[in-house]
N, C-alpha and C. Protein backbone atom coordinates (compact mmCIF):
# COMPACT_ATOMS: atom_id res chain seq x y z
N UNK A 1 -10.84 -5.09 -13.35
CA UNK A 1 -9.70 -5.72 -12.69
C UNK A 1 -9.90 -5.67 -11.18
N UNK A 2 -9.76 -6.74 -10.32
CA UNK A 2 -9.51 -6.48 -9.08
C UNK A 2 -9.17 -6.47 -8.18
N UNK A 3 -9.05 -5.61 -7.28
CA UNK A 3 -7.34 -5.28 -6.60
C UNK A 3 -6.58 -6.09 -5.62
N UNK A 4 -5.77 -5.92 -5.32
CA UNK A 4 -4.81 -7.29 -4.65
C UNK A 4 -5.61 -7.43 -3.53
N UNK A 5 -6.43 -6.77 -2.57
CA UNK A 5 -6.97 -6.55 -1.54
C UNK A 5 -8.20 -7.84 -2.27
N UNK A 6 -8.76 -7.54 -3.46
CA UNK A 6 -9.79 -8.86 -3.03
C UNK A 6 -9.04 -10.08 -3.70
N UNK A 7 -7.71 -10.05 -4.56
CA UNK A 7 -7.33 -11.26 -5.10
C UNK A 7 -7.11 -12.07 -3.90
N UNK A 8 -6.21 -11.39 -3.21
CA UNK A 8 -5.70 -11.97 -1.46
C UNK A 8 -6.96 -12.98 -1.27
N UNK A 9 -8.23 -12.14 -0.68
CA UNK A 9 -8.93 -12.76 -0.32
C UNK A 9 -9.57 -13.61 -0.84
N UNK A 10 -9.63 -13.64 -2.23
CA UNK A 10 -10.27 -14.90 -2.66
C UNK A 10 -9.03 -16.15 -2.55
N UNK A 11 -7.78 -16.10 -2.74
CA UNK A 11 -7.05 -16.45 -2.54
C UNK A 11 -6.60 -17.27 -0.92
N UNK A 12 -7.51 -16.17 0.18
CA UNK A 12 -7.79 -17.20 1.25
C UNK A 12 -8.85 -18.12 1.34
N UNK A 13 -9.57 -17.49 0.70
CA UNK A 13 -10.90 -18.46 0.02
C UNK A 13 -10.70 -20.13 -0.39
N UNK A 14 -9.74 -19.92 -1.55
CA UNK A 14 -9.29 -20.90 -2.29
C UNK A 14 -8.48 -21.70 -1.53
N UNK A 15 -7.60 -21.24 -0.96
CA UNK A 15 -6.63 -22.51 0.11
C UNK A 15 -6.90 -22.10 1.01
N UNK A 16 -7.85 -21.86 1.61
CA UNK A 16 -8.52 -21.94 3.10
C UNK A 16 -7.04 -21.13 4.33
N UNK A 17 -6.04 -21.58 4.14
CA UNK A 17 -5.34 -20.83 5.24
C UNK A 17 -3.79 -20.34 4.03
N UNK A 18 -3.84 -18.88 4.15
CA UNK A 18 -2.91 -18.44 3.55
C UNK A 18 -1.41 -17.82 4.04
N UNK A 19 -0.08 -17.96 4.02
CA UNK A 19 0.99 -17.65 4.74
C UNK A 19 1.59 -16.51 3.27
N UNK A 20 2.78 -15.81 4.23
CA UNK A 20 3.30 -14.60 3.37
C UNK A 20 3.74 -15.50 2.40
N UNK A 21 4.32 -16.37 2.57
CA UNK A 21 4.98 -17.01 0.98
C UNK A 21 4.19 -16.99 0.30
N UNK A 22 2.60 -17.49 0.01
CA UNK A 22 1.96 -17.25 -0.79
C UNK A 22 1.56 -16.08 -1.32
N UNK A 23 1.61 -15.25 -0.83
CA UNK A 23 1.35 -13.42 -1.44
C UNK A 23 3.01 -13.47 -1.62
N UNK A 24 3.72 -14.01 -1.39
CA UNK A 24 5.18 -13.78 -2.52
C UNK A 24 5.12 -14.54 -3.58
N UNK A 25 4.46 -15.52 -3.69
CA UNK A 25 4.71 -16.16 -5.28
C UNK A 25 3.71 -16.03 -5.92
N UNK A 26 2.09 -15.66 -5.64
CA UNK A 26 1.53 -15.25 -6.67
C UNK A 26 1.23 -13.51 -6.79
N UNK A 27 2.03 -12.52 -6.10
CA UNK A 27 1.88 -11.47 -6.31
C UNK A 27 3.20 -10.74 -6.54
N UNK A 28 4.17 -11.35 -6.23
CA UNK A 28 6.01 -11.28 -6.52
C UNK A 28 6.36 -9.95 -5.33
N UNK A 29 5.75 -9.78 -4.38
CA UNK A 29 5.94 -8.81 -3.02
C UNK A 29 7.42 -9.56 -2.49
N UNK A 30 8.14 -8.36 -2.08
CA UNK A 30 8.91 -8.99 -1.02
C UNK A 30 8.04 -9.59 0.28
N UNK A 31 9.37 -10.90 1.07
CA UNK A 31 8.88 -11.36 1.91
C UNK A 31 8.22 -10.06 2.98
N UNK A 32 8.72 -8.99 3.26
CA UNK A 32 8.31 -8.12 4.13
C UNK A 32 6.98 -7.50 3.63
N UNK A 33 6.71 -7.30 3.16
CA UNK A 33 5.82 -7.03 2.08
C UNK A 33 4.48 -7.24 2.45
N UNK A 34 4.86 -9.09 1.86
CA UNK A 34 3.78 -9.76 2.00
C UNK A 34 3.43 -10.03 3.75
N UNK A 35 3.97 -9.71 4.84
CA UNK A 35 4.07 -10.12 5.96
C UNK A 35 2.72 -8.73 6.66
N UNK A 36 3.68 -7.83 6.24
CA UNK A 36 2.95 -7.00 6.25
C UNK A 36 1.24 -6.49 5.97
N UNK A 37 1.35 -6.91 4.68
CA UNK A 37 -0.14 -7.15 4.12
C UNK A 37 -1.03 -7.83 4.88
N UNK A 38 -1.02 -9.04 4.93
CA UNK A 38 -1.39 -9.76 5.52
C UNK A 38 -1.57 -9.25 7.17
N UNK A 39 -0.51 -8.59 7.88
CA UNK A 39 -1.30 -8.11 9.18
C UNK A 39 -1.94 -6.51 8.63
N UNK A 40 -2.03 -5.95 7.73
CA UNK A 40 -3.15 -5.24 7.21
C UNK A 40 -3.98 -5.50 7.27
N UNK A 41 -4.37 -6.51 6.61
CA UNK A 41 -5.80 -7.60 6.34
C UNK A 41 -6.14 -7.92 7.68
N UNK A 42 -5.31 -8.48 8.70
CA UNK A 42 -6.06 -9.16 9.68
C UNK A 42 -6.44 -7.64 10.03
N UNK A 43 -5.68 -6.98 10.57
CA UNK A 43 -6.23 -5.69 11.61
C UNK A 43 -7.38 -5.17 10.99
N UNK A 44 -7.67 -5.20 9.84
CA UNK A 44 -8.91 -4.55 9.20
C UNK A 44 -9.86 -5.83 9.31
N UNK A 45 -9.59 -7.15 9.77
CA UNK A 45 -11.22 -8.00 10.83
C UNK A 45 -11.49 -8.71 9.16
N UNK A 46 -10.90 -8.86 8.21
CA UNK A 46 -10.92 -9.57 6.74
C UNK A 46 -10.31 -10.85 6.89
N UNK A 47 -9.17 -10.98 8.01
CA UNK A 47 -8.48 -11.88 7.84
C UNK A 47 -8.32 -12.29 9.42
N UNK A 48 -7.99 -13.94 9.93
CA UNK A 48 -7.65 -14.03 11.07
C UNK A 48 -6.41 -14.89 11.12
N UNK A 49 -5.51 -14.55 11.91
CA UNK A 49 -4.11 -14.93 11.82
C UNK A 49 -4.31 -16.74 13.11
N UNK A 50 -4.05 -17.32 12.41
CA UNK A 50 -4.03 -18.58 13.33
C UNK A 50 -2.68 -19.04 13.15
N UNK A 51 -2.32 -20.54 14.22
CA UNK A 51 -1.23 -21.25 14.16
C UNK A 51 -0.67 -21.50 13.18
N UNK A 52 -1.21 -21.88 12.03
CA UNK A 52 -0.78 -22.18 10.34
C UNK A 52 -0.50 -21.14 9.44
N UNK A 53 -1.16 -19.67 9.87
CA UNK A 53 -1.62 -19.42 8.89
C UNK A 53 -2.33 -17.95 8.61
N UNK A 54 -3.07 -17.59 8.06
CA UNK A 54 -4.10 -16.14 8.09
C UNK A 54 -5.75 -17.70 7.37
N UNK A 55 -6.75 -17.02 8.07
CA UNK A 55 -7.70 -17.91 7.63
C UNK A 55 -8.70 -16.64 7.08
N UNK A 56 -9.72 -16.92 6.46
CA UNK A 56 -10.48 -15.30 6.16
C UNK A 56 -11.92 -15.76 7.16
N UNK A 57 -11.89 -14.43 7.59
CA UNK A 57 -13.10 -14.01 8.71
C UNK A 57 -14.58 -14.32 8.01
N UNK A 58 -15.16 -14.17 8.86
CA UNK A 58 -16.97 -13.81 8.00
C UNK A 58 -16.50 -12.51 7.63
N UNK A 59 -16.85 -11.66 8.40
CA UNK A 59 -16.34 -10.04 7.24
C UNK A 59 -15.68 -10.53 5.96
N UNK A 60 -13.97 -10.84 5.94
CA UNK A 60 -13.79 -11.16 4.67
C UNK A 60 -14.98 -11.90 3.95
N UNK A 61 -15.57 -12.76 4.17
CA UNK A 61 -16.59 -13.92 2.84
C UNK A 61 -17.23 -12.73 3.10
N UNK A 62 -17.89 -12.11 3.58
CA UNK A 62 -19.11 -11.08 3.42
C UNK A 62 -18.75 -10.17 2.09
N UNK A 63 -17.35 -9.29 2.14
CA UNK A 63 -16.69 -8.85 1.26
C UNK A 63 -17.10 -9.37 -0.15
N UNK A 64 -16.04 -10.80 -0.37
CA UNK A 64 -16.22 -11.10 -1.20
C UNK A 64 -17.53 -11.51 -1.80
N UNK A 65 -18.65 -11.63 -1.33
CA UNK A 65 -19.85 -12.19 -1.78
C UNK A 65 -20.63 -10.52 -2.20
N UNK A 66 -20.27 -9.80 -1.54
CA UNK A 66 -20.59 -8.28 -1.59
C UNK A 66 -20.44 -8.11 -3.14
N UNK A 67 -18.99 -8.51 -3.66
CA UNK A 67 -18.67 -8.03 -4.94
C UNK A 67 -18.61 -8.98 -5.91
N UNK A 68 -18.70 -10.40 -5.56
CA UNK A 68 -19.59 -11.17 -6.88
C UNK A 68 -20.82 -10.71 -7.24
């Protein structure tokens, strides 16, 4: 199974720019929650927060290619 930390990211993967609503409807987090997470992710250099959105870094794809 694997953990919300890489679903997220494949999940930025998949729609290229991801917002907290989306970690509220496919993970059922409160809105704070998911707001939160997400500046988890960025501060840990996985994720980068733009005008739209959170986009995933090279680190993040590095990640994920790490564990395919």
């Amino acid at each position: 199974m694997k953990t919300n930390k890489h679903q997220t990211l494949l999940l930025a993967k998949n729609y290229e720019t991801i917002r907290a609503r989306d970690i509220v409807t496919h993970f059922d987090y409160s809105s704070g929650t998911a707001r939160s997470y997400l500046s988890y992710l960025a501060r840990h250099g996985l994720l980068e927060r733009t005008v739209t959105g959170y986009v995933l870094t090279e680190k993040g794809k590095e990640r994920l290619e790490y564990f395919e």
